[in-house]
PDB file of N, CA and C in Angstrom:
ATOM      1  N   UNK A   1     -64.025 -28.998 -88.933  1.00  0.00           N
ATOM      2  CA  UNK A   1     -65.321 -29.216 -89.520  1.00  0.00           C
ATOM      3  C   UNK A   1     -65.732 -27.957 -90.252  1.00  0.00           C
ATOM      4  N   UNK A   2     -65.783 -27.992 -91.294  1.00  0.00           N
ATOM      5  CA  UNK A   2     -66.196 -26.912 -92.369  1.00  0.00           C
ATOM      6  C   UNK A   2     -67.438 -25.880 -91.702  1.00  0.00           C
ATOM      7  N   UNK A   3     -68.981 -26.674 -91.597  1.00  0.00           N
ATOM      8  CA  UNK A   3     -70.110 -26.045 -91.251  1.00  0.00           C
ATOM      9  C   UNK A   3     -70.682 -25.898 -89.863  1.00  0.00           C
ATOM     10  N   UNK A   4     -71.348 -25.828 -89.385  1.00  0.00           N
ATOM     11  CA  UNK A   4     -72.313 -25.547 -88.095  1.00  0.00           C
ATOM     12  C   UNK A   4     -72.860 -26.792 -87.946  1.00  0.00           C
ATOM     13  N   UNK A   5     -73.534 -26.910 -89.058  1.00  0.00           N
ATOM     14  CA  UNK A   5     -74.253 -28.413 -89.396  1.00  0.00           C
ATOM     15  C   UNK A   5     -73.511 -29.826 -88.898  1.00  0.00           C
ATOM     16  N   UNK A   6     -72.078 -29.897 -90.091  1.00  0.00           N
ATOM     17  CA  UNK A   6     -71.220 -30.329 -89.437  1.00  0.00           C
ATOM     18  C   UNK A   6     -70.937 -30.808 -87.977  1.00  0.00           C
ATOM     19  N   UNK A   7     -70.462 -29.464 -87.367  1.00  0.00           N
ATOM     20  CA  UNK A   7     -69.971 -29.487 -86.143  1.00  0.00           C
ATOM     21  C   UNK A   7     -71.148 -30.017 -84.829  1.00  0.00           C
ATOM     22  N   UNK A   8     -72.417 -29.589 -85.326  1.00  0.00           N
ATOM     23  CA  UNK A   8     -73.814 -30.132 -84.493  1.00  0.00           C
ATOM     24  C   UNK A   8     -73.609 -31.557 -84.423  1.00  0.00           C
ATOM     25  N   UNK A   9     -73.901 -32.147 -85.341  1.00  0.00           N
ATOM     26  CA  UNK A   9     -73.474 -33.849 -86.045  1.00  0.00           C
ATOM     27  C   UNK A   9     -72.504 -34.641 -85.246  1.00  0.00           C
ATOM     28  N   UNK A  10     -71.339 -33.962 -85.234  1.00  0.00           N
ATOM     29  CA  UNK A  10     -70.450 -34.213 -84.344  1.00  0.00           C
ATOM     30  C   UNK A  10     -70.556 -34.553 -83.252  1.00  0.00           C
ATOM     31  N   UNK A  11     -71.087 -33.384 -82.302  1.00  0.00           N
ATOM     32  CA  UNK A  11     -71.659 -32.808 -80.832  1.00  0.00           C
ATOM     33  C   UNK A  11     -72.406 -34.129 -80.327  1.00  0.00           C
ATOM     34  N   UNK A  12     -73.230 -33.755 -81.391  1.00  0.00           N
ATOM     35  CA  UNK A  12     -74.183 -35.212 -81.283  1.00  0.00           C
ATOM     36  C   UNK A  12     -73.855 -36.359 -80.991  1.00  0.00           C
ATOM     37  N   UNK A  13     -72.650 -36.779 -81.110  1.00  0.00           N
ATOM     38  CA  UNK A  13     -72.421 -38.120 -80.872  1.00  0.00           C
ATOM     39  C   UNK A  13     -70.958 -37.996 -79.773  1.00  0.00           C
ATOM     40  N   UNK A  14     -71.063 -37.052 -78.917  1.00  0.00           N
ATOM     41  CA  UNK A  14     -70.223 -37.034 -77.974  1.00  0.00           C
ATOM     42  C   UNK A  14     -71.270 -36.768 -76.716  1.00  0.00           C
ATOM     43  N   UNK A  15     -70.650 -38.359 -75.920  1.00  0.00           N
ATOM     44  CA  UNK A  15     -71.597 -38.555 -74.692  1.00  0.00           C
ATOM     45  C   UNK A  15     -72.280 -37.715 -73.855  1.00  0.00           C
ATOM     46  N   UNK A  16     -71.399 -36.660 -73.633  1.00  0.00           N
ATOM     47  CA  UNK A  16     -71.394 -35.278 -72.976  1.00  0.00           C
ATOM     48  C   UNK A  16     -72.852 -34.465 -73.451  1.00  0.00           C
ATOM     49  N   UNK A  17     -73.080 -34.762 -74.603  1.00  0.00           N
ATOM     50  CA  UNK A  17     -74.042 -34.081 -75.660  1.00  0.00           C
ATOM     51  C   UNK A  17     -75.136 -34.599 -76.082  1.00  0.00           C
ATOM     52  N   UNK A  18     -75.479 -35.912 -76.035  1.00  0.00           N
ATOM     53  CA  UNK A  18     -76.062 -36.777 -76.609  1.00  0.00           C
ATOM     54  C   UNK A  18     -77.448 -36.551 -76.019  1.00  0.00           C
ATOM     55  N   UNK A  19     -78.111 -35.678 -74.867  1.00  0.00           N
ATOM     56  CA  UNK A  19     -79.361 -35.525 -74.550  1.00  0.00           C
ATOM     57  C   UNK A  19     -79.839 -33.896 -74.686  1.00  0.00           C
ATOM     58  N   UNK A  20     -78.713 -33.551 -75.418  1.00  0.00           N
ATOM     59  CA  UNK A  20     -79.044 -31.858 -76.362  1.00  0.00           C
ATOM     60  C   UNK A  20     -79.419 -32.379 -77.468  1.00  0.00           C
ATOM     61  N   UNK A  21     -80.879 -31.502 -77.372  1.00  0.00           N
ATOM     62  CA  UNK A  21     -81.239 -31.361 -78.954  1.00  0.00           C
ATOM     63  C   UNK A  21     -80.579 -30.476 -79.964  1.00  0.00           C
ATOM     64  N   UNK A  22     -80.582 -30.595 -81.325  1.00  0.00           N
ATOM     65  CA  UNK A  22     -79.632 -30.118 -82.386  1.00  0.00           C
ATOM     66  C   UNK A  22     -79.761 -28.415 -82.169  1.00  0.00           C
ATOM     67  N   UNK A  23     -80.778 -27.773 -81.881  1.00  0.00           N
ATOM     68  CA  UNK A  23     -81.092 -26.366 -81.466  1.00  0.00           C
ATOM     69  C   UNK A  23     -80.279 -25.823 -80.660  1.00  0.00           C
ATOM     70  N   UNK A  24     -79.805 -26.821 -79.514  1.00  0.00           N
ATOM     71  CA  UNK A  24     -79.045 -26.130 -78.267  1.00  0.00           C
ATOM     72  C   UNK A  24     -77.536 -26.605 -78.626  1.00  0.00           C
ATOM     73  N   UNK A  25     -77.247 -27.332 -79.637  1.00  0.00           N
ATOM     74  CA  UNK A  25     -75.707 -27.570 -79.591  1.00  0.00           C
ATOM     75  C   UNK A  25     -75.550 -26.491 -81.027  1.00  0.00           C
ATOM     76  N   UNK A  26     -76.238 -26.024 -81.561  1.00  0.00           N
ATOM     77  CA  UNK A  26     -76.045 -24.630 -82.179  1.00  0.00           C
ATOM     78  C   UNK A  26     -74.870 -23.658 -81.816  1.00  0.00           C
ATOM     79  N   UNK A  27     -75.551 -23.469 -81.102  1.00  0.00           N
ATOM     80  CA  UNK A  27     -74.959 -22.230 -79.907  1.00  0.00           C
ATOM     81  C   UNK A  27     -73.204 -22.164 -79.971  1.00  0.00           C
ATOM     82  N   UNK A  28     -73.018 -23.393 -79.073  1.00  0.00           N
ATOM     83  CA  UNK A  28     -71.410 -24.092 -78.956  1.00  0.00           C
ATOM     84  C   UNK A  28     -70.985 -24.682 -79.932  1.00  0.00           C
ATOM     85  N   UNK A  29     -71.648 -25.216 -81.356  1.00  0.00           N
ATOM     86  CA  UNK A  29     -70.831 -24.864 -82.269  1.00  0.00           C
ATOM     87  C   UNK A  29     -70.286 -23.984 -83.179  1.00  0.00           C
ATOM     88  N   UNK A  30     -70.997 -22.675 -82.822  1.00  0.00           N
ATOM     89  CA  UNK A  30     -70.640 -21.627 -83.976  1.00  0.00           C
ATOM     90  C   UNK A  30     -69.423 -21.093 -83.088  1.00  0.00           C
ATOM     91  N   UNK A  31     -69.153 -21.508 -82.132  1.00  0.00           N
ATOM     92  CA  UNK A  31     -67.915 -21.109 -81.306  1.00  0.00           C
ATOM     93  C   UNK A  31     -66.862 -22.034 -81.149  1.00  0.00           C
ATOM     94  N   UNK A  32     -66.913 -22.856 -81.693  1.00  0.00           N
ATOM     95  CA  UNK A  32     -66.145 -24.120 -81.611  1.00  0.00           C
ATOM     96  C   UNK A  32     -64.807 -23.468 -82.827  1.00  0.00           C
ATOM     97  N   UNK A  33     -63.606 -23.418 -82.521  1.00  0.00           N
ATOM     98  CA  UNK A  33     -62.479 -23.914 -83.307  1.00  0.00           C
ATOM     99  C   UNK A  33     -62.125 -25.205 -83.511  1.00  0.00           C
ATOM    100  N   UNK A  34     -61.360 -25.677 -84.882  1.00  0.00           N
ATOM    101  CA  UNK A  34     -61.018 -26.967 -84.843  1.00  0.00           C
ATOM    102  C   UNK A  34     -59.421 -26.280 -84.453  1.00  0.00           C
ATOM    103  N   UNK A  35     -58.682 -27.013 -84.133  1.00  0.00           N
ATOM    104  CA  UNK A  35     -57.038 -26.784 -83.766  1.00  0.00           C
ATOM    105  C   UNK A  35     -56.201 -28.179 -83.640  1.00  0.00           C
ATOM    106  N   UNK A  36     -55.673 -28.364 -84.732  1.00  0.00           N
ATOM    107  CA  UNK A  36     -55.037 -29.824 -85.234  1.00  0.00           C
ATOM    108  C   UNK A  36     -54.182 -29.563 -84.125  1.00  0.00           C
ATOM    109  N   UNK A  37     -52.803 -30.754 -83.491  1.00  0.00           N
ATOM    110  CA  UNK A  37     -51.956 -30.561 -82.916  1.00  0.00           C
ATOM    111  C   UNK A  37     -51.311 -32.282 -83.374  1.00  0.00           C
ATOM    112  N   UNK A  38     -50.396 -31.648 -83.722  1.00  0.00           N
ATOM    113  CA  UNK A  38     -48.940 -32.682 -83.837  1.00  0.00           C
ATOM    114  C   UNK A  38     -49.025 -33.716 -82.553  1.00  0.00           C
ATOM    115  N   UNK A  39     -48.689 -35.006 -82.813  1.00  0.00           N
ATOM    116  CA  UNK A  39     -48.450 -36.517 -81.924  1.00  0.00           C
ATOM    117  C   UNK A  39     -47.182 -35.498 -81.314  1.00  0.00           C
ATOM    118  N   UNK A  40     -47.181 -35.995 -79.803  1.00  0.00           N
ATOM    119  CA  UNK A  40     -46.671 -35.307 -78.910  1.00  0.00           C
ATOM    120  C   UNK A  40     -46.750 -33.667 -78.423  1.00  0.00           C
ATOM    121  N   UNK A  41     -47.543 -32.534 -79.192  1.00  0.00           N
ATOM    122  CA  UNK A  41     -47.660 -31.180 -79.031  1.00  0.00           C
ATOM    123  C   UNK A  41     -48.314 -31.305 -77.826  1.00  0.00           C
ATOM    124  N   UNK A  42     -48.055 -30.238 -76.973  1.00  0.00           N
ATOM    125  CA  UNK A  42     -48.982 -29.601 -75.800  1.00  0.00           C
ATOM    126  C   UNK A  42     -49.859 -28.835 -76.271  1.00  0.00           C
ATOM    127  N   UNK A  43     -51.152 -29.448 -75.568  1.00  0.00           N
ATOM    128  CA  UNK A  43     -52.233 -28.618 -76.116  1.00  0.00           C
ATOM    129  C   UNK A  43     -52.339 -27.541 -75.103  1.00  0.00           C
ATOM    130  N   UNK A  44     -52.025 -27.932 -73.758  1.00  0.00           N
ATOM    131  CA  UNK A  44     -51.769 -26.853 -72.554  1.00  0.00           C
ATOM    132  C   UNK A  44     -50.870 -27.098 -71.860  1.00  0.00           C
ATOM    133  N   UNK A  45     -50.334 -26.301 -70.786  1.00  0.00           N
ATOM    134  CA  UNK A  45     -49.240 -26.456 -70.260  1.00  0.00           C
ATOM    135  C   UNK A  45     -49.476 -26.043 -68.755  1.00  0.00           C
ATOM    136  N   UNK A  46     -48.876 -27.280 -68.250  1.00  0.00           N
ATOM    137  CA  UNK A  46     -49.173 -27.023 -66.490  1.00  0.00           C
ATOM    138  C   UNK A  46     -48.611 -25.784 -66.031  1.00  0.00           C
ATOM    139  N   UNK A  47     -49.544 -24.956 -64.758  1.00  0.00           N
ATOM    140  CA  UNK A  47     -49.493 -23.739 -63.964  1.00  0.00           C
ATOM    141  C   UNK A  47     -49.585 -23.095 -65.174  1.00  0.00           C
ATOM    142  N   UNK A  48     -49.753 -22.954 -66.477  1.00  0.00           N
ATOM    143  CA  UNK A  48     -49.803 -21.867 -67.465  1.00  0.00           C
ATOM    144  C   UNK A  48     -51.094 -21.601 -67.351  1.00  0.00           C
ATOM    145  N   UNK A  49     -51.708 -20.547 -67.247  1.00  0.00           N
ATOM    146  CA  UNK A  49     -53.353 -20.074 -67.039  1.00  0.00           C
ATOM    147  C   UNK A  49     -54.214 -20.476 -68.593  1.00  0.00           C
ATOM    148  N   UNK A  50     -54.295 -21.202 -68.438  1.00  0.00           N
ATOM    149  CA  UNK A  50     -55.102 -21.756 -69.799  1.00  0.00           C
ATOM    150  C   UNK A  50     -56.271 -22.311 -69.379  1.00  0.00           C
ATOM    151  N   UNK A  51     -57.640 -21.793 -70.264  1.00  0.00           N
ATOM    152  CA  UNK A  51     -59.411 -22.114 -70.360  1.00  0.00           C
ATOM    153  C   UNK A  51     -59.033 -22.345 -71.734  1.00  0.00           C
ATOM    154  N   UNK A  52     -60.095 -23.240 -71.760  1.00  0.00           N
ATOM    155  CA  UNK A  52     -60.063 -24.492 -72.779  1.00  0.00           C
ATOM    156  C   UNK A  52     -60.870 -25.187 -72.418  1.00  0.00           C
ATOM    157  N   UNK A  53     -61.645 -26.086 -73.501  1.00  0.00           N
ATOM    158  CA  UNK A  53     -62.792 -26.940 -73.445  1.00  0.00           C
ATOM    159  C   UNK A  53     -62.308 -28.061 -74.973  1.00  0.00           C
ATOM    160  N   UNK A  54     -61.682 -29.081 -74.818  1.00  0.00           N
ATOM    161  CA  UNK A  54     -61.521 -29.688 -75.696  1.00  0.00           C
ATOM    162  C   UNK A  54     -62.777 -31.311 -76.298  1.00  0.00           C
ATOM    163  N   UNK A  55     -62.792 -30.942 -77.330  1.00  0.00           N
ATOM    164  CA  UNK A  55     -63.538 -32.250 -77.606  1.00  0.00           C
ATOM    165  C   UNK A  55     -62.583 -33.233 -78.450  1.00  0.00           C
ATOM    166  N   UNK A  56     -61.790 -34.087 -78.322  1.00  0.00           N
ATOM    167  CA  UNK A  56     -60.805 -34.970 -79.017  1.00  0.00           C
ATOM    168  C   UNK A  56     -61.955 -35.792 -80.460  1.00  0.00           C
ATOM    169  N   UNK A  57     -61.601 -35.114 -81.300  1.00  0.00           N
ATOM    170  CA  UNK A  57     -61.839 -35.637 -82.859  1.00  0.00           C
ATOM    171  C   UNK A  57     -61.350 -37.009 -83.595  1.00  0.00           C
ATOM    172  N   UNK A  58     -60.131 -37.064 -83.289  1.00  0.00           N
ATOM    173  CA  UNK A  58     -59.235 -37.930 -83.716  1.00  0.00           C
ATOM    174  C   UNK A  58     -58.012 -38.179 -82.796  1.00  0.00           C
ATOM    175  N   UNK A  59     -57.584 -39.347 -82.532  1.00  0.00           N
ATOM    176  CA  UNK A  59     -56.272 -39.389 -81.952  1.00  0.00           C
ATOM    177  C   UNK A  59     -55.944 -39.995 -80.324  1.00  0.00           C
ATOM    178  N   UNK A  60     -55.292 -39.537 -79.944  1.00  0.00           N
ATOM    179  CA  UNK A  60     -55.275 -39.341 -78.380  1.00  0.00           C
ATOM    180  C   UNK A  60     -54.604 -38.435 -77.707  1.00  0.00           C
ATOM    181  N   UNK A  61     -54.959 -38.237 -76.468  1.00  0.00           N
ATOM    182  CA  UNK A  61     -54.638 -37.043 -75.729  1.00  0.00           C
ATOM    183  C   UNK A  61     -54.615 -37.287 -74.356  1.00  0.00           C
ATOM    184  N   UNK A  62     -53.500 -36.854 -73.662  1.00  0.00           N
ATOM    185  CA  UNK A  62     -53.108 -37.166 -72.073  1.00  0.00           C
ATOM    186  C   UNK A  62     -52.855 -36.146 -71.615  1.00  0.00           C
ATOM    187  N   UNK A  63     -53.436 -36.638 -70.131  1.00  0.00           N
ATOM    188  CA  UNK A  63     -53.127 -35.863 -69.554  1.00  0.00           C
ATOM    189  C   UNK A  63     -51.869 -35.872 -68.014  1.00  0.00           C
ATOM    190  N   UNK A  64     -50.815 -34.913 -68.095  1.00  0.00           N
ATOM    191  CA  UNK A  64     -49.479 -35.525 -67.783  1.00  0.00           C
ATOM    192  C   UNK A  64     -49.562 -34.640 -66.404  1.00  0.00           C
ATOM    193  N   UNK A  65     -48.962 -35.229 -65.271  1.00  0.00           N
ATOM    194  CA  UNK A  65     -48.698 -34.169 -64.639  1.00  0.00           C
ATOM    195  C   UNK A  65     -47.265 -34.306 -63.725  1.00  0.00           C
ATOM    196  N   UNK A  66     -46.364 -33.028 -64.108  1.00  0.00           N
ATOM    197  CA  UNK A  66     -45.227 -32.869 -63.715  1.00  0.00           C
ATOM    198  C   UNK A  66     -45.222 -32.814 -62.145  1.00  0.00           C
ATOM    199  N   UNK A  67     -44.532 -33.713 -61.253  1.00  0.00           N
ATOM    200  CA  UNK A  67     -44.135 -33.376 -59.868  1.00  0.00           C
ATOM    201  C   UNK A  67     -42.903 -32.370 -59.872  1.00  0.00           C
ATOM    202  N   UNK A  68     -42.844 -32.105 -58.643  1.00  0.00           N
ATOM    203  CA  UNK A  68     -41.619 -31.234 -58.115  1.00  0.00           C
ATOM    204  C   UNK A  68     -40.602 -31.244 -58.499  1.00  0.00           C
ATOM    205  N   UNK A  69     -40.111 -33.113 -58.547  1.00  0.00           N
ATOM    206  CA  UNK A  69     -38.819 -33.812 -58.578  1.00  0.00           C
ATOM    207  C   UNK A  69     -38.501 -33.823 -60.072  1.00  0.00           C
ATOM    208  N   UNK A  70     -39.596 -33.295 -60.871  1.00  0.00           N
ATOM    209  CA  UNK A  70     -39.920 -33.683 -62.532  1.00  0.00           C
ATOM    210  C   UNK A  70     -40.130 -34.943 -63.093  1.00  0.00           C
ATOM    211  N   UNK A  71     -40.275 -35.312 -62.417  1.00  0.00           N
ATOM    212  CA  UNK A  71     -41.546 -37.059 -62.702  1.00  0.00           C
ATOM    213  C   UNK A  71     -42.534 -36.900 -63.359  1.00  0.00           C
ATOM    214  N   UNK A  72     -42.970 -37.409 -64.413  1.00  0.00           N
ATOM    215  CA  UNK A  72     -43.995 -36.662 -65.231  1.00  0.00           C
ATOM    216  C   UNK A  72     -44.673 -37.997 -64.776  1.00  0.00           C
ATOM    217  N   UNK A  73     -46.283 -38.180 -64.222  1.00  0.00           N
ATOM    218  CA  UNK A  73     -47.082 -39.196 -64.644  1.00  0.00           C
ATOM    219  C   UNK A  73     -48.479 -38.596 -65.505  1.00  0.00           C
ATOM    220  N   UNK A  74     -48.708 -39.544 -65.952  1.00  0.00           N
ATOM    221  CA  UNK A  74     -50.144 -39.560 -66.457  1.00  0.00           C
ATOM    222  C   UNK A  74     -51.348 -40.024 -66.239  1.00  0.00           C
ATOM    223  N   UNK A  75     -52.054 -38.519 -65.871  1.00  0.00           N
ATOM    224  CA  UNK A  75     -53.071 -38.760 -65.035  1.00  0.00           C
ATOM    225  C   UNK A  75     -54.260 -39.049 -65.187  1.00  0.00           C
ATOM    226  N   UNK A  76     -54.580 -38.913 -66.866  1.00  0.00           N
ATOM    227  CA  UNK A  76     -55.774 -39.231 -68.119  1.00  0.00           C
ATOM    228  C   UNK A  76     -55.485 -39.249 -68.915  1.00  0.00           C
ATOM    229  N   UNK A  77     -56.413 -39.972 -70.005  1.00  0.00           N
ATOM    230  CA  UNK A  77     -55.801 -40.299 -71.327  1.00  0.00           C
ATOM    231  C   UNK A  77     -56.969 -40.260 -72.166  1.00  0.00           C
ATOM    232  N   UNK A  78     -57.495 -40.177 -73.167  1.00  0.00           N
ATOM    233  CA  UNK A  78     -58.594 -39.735 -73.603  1.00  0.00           C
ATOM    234  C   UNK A  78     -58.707 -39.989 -75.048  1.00  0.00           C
ATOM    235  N   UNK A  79     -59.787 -40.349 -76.170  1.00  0.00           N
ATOM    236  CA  UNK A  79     -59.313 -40.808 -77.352  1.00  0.00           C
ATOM    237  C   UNK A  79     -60.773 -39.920 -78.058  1.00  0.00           C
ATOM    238  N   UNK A  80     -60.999 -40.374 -79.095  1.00  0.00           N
ATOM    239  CA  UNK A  80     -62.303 -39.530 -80.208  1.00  0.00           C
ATOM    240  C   UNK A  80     -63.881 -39.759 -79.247  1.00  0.00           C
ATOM    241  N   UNK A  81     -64.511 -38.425 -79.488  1.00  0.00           N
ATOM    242  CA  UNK A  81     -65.612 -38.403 -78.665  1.00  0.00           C
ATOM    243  C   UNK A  81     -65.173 -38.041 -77.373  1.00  0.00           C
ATOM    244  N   UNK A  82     -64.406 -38.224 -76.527  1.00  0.00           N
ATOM    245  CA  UNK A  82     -64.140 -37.751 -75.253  1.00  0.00           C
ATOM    246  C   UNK A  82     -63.683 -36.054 -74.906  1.00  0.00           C
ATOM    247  N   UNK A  83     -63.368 -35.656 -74.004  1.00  0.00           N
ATOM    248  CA  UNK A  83     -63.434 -34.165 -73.691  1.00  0.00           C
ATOM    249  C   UNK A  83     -62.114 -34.188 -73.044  1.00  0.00           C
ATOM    250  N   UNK A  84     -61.707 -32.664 -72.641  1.00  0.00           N
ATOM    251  CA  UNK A  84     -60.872 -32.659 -71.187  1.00  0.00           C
ATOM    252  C   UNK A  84     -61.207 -31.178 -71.046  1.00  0.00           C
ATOM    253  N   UNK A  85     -60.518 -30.795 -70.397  1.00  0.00           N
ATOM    254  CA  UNK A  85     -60.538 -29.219 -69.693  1.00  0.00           C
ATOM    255  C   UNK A  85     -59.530 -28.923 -69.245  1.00  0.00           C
ATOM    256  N   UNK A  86     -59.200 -27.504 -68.911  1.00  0.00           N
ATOM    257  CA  UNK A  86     -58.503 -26.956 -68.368  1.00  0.00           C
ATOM    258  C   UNK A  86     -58.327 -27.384 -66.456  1.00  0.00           C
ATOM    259  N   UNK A  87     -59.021 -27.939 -66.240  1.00  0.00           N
ATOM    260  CA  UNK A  87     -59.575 -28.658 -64.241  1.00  0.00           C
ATOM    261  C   UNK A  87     -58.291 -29.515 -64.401  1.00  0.00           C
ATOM    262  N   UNK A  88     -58.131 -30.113 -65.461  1.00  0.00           N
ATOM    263  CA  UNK A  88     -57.382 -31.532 -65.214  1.00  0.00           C
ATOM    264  C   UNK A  88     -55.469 -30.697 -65.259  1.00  0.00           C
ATOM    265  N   UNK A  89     -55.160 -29.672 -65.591  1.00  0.00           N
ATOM    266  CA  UNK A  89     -54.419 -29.135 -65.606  1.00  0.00           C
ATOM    267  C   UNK A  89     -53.610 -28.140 -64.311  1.00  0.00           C
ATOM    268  N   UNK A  90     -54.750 -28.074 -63.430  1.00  0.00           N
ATOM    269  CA  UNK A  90     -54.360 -27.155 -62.316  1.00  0.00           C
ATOM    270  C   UNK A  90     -53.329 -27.686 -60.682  1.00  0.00           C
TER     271      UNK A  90
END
């Protein structure tokens, strides 16, 4: 998202956000990166120490988690407007 303005607009219409007024989602958008990622890229990587606060723009995004045996399941899945975090990773 190019502006502040922009990125407020956005905010705005993610559930998470939707009872912030445009003043207080200010703040967290002038800090907001956008960061495209390729169909299939890791946006994080399990036991890797990663903080992160994602807001999904476009697309979809899962969340996988490797067992012992290397069984990967998936443990969330998440599409535009939705969030995840670094919690779902640990």
């Amino acid at each position: 998202m190019s502006d502040i303005k922009q990125t407020v607009g956005f905010l705005q219409k993610v559930p998470l956000f939707q009872s912030l007024k445009h003043r207080h989602l200010e703040h967290p958008a002038k800090r907001m990166l956008e960061r495209p990622f390729a169909a299939g890229q890791s946006m994080v990587t399990q036991g890797q120490g990663v903080e992160g606060f994602f807001v999904i723009v476009s697309g979809r995004a899962e969340a996988i988690r490797e067992h012992s045996d290397g069984i990967k399941t998936i443990v969330n899945a998440c599409g535009p407007l939705r969030f995840l975090g670094n919690w779902l990773f640990r």
